[in-house]
N, C-alpha and C. Protein backbone atom coordinates (compact mmCIF):
# COMPACT_ATOMS: atom_id res chain seq x y z
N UNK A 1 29.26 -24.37 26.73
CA UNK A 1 27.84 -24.13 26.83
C UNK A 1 27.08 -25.13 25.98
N UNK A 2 26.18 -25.21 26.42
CA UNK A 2 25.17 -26.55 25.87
C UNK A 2 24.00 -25.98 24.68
N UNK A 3 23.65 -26.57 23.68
CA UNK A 3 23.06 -26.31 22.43
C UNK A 3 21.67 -25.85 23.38
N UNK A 4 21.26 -25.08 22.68
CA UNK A 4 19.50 -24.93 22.74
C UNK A 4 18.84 -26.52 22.15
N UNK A 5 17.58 -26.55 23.44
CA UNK A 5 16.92 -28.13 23.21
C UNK A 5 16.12 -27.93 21.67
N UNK A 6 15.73 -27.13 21.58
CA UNK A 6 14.69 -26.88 20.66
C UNK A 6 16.02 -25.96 18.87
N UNK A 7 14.81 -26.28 17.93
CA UNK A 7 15.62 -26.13 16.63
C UNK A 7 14.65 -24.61 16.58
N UNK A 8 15.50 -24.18 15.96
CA UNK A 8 14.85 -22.43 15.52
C UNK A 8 14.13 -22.86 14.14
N UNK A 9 12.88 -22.50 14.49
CA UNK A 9 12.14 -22.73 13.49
C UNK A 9 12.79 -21.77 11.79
N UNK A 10 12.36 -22.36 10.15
CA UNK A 10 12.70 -21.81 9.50
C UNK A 10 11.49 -20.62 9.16
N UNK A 11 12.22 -19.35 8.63
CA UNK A 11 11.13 -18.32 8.32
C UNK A 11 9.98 -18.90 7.61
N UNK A 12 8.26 -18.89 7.81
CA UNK A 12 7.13 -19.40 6.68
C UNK A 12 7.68 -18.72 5.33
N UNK A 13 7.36 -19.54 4.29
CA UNK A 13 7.39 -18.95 2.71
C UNK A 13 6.23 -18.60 2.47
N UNK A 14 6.55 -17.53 1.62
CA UNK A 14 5.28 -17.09 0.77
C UNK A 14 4.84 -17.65 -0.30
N UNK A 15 4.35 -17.09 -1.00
CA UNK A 15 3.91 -17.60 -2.28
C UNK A 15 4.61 -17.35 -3.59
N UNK A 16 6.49 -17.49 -3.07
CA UNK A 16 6.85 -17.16 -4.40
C UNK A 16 7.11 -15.44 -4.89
N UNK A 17 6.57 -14.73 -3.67
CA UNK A 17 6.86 -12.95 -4.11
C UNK A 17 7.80 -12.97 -2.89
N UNK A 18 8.61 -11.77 -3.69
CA UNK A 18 10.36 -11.56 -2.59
C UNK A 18 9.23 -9.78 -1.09
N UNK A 19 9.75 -10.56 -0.66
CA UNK A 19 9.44 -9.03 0.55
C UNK A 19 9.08 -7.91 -0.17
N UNK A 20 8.42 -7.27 0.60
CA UNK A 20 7.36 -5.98 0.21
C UNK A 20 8.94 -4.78 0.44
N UNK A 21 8.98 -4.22 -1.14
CA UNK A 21 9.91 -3.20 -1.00
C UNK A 21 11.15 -3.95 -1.82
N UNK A 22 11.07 -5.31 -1.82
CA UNK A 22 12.64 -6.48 -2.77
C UNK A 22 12.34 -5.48 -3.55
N UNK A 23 13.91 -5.77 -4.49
CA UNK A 23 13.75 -5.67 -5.77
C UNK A 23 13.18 -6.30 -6.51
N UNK A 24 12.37 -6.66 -7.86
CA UNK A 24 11.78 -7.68 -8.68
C UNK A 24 13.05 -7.72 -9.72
N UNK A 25 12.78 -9.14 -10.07
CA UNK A 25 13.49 -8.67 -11.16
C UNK A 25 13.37 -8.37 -13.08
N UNK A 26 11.77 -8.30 -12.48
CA UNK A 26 11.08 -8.31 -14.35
C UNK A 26 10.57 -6.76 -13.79
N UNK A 27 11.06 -5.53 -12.84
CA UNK A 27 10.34 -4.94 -12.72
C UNK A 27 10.98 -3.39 -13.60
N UNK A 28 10.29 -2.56 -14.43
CA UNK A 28 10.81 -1.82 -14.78
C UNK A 28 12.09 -1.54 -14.76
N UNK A 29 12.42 -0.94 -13.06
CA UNK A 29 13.52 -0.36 -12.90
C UNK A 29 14.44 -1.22 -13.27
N UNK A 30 14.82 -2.47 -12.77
CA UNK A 30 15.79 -3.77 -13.56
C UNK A 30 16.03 -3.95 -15.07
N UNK A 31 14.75 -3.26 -15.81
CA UNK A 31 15.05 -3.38 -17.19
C UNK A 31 15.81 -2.10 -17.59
N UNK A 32 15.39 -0.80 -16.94
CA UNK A 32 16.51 0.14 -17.27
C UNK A 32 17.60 0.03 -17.15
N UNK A 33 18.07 -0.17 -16.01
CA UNK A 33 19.50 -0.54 -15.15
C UNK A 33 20.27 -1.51 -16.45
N UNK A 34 19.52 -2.51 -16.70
CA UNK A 34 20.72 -3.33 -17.45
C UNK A 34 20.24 -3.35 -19.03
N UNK A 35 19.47 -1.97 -19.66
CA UNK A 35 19.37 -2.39 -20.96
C UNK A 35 18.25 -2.61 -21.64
N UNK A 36 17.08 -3.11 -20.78
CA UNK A 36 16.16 -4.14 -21.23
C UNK A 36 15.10 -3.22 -22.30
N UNK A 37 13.75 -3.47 -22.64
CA UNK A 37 13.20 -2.56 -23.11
C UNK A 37 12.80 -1.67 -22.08
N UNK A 38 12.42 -1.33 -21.05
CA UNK A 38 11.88 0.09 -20.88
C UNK A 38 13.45 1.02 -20.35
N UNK A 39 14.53 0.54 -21.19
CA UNK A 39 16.10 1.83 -20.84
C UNK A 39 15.30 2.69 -21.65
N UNK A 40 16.09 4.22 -21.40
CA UNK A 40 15.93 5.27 -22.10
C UNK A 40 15.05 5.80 -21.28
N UNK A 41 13.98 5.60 -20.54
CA UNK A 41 12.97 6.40 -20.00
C UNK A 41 13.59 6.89 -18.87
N UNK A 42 14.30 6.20 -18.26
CA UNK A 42 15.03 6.33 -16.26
C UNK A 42 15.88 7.86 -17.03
N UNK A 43 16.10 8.61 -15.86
CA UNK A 43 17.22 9.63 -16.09
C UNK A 43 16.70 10.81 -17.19
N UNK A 44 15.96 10.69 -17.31
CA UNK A 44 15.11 11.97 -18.81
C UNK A 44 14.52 13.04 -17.89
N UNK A 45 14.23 12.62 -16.73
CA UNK A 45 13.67 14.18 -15.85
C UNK A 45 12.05 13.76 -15.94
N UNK A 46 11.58 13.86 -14.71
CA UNK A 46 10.45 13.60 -14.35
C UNK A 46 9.19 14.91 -14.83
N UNK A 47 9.99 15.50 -14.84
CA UNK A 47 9.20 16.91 -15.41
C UNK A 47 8.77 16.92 -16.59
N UNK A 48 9.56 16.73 -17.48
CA UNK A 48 9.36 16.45 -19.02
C UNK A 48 8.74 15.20 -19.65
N UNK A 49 7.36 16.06 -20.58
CA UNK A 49 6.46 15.40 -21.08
C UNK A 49 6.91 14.28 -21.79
N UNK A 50 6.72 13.24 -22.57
CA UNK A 50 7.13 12.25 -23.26
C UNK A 50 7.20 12.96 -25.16
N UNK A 51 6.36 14.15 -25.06
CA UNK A 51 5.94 14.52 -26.41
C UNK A 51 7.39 15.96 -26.41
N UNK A 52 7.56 16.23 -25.12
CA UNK A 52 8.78 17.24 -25.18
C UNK A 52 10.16 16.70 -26.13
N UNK A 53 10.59 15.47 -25.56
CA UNK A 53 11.87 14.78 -25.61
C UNK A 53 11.55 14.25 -26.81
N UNK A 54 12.34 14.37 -28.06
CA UNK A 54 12.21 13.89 -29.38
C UNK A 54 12.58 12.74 -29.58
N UNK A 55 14.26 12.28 -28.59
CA UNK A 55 14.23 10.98 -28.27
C UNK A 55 13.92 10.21 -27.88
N UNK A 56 12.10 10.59 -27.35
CA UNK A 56 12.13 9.76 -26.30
C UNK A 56 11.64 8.25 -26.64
N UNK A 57 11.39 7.91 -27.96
CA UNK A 57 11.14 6.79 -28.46
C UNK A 57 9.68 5.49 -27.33
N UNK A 58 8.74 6.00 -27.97
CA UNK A 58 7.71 5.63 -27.74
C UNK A 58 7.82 4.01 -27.90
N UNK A 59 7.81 3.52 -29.42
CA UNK A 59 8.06 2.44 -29.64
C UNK A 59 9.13 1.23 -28.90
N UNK A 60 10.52 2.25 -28.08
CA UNK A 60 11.44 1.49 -26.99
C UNK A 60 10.95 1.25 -25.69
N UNK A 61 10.12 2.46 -25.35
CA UNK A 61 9.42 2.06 -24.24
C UNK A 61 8.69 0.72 -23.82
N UNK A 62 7.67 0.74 -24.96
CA UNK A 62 7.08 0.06 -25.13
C UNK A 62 7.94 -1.60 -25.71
N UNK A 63 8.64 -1.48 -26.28
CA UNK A 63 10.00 -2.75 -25.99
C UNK A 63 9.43 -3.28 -27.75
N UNK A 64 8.44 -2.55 -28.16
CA UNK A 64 8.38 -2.87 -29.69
C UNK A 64 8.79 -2.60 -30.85
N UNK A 65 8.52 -3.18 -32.32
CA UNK A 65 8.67 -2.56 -33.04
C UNK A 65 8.21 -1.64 -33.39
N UNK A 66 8.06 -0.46 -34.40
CA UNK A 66 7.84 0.44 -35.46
C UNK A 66 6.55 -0.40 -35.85
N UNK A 67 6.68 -1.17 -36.56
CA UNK A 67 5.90 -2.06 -37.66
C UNK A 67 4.90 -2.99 -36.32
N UNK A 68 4.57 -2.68 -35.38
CA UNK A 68 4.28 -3.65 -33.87
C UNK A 68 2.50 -3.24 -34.65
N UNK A 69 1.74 -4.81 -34.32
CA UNK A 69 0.21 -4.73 -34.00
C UNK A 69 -0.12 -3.98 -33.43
N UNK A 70 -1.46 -3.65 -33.11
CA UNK A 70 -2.39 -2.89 -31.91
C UNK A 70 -2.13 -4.40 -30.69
N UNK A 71 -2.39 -5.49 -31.58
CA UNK A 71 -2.26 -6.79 -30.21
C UNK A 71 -0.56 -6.69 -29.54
N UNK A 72 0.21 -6.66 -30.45
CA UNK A 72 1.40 -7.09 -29.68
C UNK A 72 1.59 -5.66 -29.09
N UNK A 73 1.35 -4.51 -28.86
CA UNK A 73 1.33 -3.11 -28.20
C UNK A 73 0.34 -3.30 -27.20
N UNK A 74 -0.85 -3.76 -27.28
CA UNK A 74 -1.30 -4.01 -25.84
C UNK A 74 -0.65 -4.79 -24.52
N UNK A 75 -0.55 -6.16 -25.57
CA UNK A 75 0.27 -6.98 -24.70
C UNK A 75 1.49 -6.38 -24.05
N UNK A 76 2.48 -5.64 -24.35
CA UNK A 76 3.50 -5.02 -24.08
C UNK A 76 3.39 -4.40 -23.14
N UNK A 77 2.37 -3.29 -23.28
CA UNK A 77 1.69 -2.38 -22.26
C UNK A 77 1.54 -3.11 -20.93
N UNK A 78 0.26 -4.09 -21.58
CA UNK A 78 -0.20 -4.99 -19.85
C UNK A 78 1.05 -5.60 -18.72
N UNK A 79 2.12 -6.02 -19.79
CA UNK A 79 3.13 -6.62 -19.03
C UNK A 79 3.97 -5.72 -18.00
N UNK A 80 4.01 -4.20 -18.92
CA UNK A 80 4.93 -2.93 -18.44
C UNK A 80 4.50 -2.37 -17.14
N UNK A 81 3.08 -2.39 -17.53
CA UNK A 81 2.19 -1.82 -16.35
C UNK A 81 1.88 -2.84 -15.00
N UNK A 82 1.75 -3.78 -15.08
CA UNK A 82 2.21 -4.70 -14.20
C UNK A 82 3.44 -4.45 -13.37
N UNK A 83 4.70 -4.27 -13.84
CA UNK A 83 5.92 -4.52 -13.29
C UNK A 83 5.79 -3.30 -12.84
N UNK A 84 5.69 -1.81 -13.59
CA UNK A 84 5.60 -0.54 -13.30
C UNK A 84 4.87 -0.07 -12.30
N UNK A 85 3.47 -0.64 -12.03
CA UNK A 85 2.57 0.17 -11.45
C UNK A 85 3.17 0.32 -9.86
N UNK A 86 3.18 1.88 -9.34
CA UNK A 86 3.72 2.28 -8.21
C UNK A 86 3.08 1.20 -6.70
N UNK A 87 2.17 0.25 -6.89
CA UNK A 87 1.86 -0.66 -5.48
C UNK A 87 2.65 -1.11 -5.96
N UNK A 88 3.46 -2.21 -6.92
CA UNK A 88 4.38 -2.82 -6.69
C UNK A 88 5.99 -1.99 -6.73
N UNK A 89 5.71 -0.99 -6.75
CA UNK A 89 6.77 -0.57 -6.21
C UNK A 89 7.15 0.90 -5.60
N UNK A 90 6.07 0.66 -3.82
CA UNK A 90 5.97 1.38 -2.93
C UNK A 90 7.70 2.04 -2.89
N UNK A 91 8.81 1.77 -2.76
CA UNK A 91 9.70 2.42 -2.53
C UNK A 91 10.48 2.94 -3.38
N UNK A 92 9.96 3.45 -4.55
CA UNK A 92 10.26 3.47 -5.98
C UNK A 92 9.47 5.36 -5.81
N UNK A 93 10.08 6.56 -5.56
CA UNK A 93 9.58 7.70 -5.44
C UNK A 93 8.97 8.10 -6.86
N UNK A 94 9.89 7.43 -8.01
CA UNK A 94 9.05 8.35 -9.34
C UNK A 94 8.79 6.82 -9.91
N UNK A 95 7.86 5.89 -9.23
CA UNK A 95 7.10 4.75 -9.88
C UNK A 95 5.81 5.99 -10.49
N UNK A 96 5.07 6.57 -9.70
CA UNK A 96 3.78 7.28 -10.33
C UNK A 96 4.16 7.90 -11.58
N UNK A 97 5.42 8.39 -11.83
CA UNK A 97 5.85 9.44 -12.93
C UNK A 97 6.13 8.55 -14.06
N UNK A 98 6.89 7.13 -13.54
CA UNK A 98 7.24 6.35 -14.72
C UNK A 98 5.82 5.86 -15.26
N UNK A 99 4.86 5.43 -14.59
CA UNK A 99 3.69 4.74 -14.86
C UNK A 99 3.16 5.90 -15.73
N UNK A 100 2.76 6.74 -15.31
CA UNK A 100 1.81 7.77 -16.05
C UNK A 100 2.54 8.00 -17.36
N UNK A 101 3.81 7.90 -17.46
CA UNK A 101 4.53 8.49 -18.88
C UNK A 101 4.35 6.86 -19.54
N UNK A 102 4.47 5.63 -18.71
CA UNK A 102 4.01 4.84 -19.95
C UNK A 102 2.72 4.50 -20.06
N UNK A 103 1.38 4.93 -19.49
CA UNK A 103 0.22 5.21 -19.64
C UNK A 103 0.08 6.39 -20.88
N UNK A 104 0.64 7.67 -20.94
CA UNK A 104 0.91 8.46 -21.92
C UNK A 104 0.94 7.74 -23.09
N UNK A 105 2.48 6.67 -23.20
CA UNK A 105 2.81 6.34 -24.23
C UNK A 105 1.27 5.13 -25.02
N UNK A 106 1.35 4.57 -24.26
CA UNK A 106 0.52 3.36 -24.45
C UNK A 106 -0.86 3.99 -25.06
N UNK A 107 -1.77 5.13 -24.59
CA UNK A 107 -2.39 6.20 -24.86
C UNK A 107 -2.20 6.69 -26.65
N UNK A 108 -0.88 6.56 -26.94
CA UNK A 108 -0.77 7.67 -28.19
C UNK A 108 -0.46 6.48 -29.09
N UNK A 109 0.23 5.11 -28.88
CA UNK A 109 0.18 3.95 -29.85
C UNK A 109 -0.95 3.67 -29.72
N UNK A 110 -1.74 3.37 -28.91
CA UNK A 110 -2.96 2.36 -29.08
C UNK A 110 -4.13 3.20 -29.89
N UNK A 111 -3.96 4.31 -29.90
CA UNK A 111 -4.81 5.12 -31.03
C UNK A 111 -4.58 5.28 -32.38
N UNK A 112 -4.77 4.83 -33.39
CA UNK A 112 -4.81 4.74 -34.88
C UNK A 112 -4.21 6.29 -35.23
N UNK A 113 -5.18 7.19 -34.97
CA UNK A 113 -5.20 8.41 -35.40
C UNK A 113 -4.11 8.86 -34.81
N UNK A 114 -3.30 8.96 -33.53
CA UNK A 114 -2.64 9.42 -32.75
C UNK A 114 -1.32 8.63 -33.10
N UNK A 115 -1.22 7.78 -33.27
CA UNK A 115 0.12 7.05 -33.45
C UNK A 115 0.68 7.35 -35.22
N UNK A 116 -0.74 7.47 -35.81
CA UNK A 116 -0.26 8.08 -37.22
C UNK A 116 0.68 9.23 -37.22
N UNK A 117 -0.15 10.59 -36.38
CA UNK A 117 0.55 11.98 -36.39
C UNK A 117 2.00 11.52 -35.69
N UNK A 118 1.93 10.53 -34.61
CA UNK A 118 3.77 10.31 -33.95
C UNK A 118 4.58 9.69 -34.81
N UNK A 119 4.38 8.58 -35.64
CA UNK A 119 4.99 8.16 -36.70
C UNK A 119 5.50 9.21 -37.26
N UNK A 120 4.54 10.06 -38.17
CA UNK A 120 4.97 10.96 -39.16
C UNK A 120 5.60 12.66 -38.81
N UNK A 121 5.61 12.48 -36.84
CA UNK A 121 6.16 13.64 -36.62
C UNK A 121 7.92 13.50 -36.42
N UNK A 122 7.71 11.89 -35.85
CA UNK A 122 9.14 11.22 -35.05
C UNK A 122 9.54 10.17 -35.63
């Protein structure tokens, strides 16, 4: 049999983002899976508050130190929430649950008064 005359065109590229639904690989879930800073949160139960779980280490979430700025805790946040937020990851069922618990967290460091009482409770 004889070749096709014509070449099969290659798929258009995008701009550098993997298919709607890829895995990322700076995206939350990838950092649990192998370790990264936001481990510890995956597998704790979607039900349970962040203030329930004594382990639940606010400061790991957040991928900082103890001793971390208000700047380097924002920054942390913006990056988390980025990778986290449930549009980028439509096939991700508890993206809304992970987001909101690190909205929670981000919530109780970025407050002076509030991160005092978690320090000195945890």
């Amino acid at each position: 049999d004889a070749a096709p005359d014509h070449q099969a065109k290659p798929a258009p590229r995008g701009r550098g983002r993997p298919a709607k639904g890829a895995a990322r690989s700076g995206s939350v879930d990838a950092k649990e899976s192998s370790g990264g800073a936001g481990a510890g949160a995956a597998g704790r139960g979607a039900e349970k508050q962040p203030e329930e779980d004594a382990a639940f280490g606010f400061y790991a979430v957040m991928g900082v130190p103890r001793e971390a700025s208000a700047q380097d805790i924002k920054k942390a946040y913006r990056r988390l929430a980025i990778a986290a937020h449930p549009d980028r990851n439509p096939s991700d069922p508890a993206a809304t649950a992970n987001f909101q618990k690190l909205q929670r967290v981000y919530e109780v460091l970025s407050d002076s008064s509030q991160r005092e009482a978690y320090d000195a409770s945890g």
